[in-house]
Protein backbone atom coordinates (compact mmCIF):
# COMPACT_ATOMS: atom_id res chain seq x y z
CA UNK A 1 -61.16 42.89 33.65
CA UNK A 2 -58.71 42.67 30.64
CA UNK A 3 -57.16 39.51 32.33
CA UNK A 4 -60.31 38.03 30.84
CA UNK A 5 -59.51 37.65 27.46
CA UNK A 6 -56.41 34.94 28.74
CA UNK A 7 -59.08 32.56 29.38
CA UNK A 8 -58.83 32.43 25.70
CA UNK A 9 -54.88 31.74 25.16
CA UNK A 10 -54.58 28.61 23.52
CA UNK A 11 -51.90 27.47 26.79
CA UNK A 12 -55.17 27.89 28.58
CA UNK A 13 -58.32 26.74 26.28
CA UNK A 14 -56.94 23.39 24.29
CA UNK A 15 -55.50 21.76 27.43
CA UNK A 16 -59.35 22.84 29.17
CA UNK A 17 -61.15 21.47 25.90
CA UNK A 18 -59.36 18.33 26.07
CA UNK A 19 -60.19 17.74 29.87
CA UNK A 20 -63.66 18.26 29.01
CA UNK A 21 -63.52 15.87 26.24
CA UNK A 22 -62.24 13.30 28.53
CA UNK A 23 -64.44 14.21 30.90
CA UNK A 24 -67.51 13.68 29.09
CA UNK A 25 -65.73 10.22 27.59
CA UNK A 26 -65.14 9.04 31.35
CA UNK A 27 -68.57 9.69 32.08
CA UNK A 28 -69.78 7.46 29.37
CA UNK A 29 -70.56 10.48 26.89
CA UNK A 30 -67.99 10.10 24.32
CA UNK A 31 -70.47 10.59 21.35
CA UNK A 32 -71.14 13.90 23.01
CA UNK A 33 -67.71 14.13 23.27
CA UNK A 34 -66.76 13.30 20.02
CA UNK A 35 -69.41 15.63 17.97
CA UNK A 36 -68.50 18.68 20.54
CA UNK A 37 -64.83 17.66 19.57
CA UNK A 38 -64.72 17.61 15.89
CA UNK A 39 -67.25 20.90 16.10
CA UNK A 40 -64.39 22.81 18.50
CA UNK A 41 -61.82 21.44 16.61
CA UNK A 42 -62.94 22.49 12.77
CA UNK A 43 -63.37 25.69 14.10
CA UNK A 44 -59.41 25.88 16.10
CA UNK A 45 -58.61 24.68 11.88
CA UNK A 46 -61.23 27.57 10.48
CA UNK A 47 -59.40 30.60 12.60
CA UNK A 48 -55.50 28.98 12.24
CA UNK A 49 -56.24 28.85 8.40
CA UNK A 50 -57.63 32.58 8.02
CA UNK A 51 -54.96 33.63 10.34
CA UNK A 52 -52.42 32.14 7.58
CA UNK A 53 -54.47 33.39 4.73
CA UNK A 54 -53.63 36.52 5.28
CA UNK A 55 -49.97 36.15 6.92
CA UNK A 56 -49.74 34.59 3.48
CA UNK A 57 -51.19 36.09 1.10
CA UNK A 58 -53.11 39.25 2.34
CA UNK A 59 -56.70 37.93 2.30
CA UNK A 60 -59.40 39.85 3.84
CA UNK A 61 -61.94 42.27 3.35
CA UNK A 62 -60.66 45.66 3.85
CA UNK A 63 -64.44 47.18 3.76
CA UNK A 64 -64.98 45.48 7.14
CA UNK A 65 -61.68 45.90 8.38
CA UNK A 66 -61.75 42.09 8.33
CA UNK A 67 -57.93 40.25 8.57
CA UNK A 68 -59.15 37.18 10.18
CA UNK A 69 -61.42 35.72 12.85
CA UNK A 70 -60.64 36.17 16.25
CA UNK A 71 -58.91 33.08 17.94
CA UNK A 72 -59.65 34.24 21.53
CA UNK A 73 -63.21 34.81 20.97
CA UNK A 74 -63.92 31.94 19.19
CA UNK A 75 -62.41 29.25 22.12
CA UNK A 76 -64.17 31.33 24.56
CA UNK A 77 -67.55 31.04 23.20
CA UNK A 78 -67.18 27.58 22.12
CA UNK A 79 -65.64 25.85 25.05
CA UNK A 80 -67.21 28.07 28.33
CA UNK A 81 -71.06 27.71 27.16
CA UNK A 82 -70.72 24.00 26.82
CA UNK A 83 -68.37 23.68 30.11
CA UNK A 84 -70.71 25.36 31.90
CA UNK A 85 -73.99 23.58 30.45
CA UNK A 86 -72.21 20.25 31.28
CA UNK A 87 -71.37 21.23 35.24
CA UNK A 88 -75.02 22.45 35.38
CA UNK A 89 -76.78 19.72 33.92
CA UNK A 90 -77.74 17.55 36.89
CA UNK A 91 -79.28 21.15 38.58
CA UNK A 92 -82.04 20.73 35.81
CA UNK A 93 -82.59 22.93 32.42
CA UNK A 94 -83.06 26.14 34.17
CA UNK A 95 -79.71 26.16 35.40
CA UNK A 96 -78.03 24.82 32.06
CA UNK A 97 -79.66 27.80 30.23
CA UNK A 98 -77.97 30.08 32.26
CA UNK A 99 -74.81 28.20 32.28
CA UNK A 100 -75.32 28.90 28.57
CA UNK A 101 -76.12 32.26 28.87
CA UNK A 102 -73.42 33.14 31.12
CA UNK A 103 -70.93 31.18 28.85
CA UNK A 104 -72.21 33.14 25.65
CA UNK A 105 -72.29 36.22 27.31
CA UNK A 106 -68.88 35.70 28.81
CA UNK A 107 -67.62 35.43 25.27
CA UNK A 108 -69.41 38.35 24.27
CA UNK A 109 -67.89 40.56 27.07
CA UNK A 110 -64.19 39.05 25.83
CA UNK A 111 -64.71 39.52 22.19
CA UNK A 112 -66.10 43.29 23.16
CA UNK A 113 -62.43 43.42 25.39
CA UNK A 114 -61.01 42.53 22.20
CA UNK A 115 -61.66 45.28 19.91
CA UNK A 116 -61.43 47.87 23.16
CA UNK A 117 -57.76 47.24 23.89
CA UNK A 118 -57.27 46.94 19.75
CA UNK A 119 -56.63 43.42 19.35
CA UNK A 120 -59.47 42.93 16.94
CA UNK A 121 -61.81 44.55 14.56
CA UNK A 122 -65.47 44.55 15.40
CA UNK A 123 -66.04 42.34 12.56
CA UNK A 124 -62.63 39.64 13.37
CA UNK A 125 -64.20 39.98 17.39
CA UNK A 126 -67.88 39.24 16.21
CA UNK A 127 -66.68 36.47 13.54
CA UNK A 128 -64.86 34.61 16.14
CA UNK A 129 -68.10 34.68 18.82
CA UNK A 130 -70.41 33.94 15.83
CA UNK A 131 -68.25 30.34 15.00
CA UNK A 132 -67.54 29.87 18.79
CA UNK A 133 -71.47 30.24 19.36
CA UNK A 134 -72.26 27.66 16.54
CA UNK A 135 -70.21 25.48 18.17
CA UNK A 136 -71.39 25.46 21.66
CA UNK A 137 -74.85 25.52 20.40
CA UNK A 138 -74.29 22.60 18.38
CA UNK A 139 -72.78 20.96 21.12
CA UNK A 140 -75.58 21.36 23.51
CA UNK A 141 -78.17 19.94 20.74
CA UNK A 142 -76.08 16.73 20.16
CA UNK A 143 -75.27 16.43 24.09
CA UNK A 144 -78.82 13.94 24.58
CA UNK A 145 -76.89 11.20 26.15
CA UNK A 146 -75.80 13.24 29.21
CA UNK A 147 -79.04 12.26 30.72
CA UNK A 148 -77.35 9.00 31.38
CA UNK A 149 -73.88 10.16 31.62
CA UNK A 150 -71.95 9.43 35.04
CA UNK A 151 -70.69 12.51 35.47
CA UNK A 152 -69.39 13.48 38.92
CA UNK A 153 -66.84 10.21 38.85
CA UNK A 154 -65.74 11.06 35.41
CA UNK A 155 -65.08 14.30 36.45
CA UNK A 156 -61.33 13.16 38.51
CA UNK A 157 -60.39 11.35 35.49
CA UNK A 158 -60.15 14.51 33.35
CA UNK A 159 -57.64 16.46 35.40
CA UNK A 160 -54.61 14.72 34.16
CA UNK A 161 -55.42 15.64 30.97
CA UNK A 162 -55.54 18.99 31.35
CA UNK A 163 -52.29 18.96 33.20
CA UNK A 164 -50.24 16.63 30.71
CA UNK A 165 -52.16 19.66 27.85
CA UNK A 166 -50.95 22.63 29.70
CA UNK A 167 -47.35 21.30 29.94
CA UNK A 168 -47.20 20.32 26.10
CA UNK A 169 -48.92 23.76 25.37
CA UNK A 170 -46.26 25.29 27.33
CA UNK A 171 -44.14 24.93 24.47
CA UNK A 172 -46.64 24.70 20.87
CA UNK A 173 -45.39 28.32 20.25
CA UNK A 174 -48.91 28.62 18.05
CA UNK A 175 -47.99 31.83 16.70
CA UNK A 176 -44.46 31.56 15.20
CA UNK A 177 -45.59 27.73 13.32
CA UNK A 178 -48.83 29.96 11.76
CA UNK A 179 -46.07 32.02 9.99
CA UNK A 180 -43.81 29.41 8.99
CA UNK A 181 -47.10 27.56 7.39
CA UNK A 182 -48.00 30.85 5.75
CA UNK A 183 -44.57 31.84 4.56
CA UNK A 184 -44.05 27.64 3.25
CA UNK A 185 -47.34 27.72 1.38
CA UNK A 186 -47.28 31.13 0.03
CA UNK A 187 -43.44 31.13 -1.18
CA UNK A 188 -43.19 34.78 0.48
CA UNK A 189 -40.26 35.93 2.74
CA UNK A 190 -42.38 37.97 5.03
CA UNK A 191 -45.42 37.99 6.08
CA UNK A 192 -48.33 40.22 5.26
CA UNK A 193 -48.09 43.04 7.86
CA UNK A 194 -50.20 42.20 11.08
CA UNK A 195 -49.86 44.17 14.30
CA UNK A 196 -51.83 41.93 16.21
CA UNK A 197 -52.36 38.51 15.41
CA UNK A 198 -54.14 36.82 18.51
């Protein structure tokens, strides 16, 4: 059950976003596409800039135990929900609901598997499926062309593009460029003390 919170490693979720973003451009959905996008994307920026806040400079709120939000259970939330609502669409609304529900409560269940093995706080865990719920959600409610999408052919067309973003994530090393950032912009030598920085 812990392997569960891989499915939000960066190696794994950015190359699957992408492939979904071509997907839904193949299919002739690529406003869809685009306002998903920019929505997933801001919030990849929102969680790599308070993960360098406080590498940098220490920000947080101690009160809540709060460092920064959690990457893992923000790409869960706000790529599964909206994968699953788009392979359910065609089945009708009842079965893109629960692809929703599943997908939010999948997110749920990793951010949850998050504090447990001490990755997060409660408060980093339930940031993260807060923004990653936003985005799905806003997703879904700007997703109206689908209805006219071509979806099954456009479907083939997306897999090279998650297999070109899985070999180029292969070697992003995510983790060690958020410290250099945080250690150029905030002049320090070290960075703030983190134990786990996800």
């Amino acid at each position: 059950m812990m392997r569960m919170i891989h499915l939000g490693d960066l190696e794994v979720a950015l190359p699957l976003a992408a492939a979904l973003g071509a997907w839904l451009v193949a299919a002739g959905a690529w406003r869809t596409a685009l306002r998903w996008g920019l929505c997933f994307g801001a919030a990849v920026v929102l969680v790599g800039g308070s993960k360098i806040a406080f590498l940098g400079w220490g920000t947080g709120l101690a009160a809540l135990e709060f460092k920064a939000l959690s990457g893992h259970a923000t790409v869960v939330t706000a790529l599964y929900p909206m994968l699953a609502w788009v392979l359910l669409y065609r089945q009708g609304p009842a079965a893109s609901r629960v692809g929703l529900a599943t997908g939010l409560g999948l997110g749920a269940v990793v951010a949850a598997l998050l504090v447990v093995e001490g990755e997060h706080t409660g408060a980093e865990a339930l940031g993260g499926w807060l923004l990653g719920a936003a985005v799905s959600l806003a997703g879904i409610a700007l997703s109206r062309e689908l209805r006219t999408a071509r979806l099954l052919p456009g479907l083939w067309r997306s897999l090279p593009v998650f297999v070109v973003g899985a070999w180029l994530m292969e070697s992003a090393h995510v983790g060690y460029w958020m410290v250099r950032v945080a250690l150029a912009l905030s002049g320090n030598s070290r960075p703030h003390a983190w134990d786990t920085c996800s």
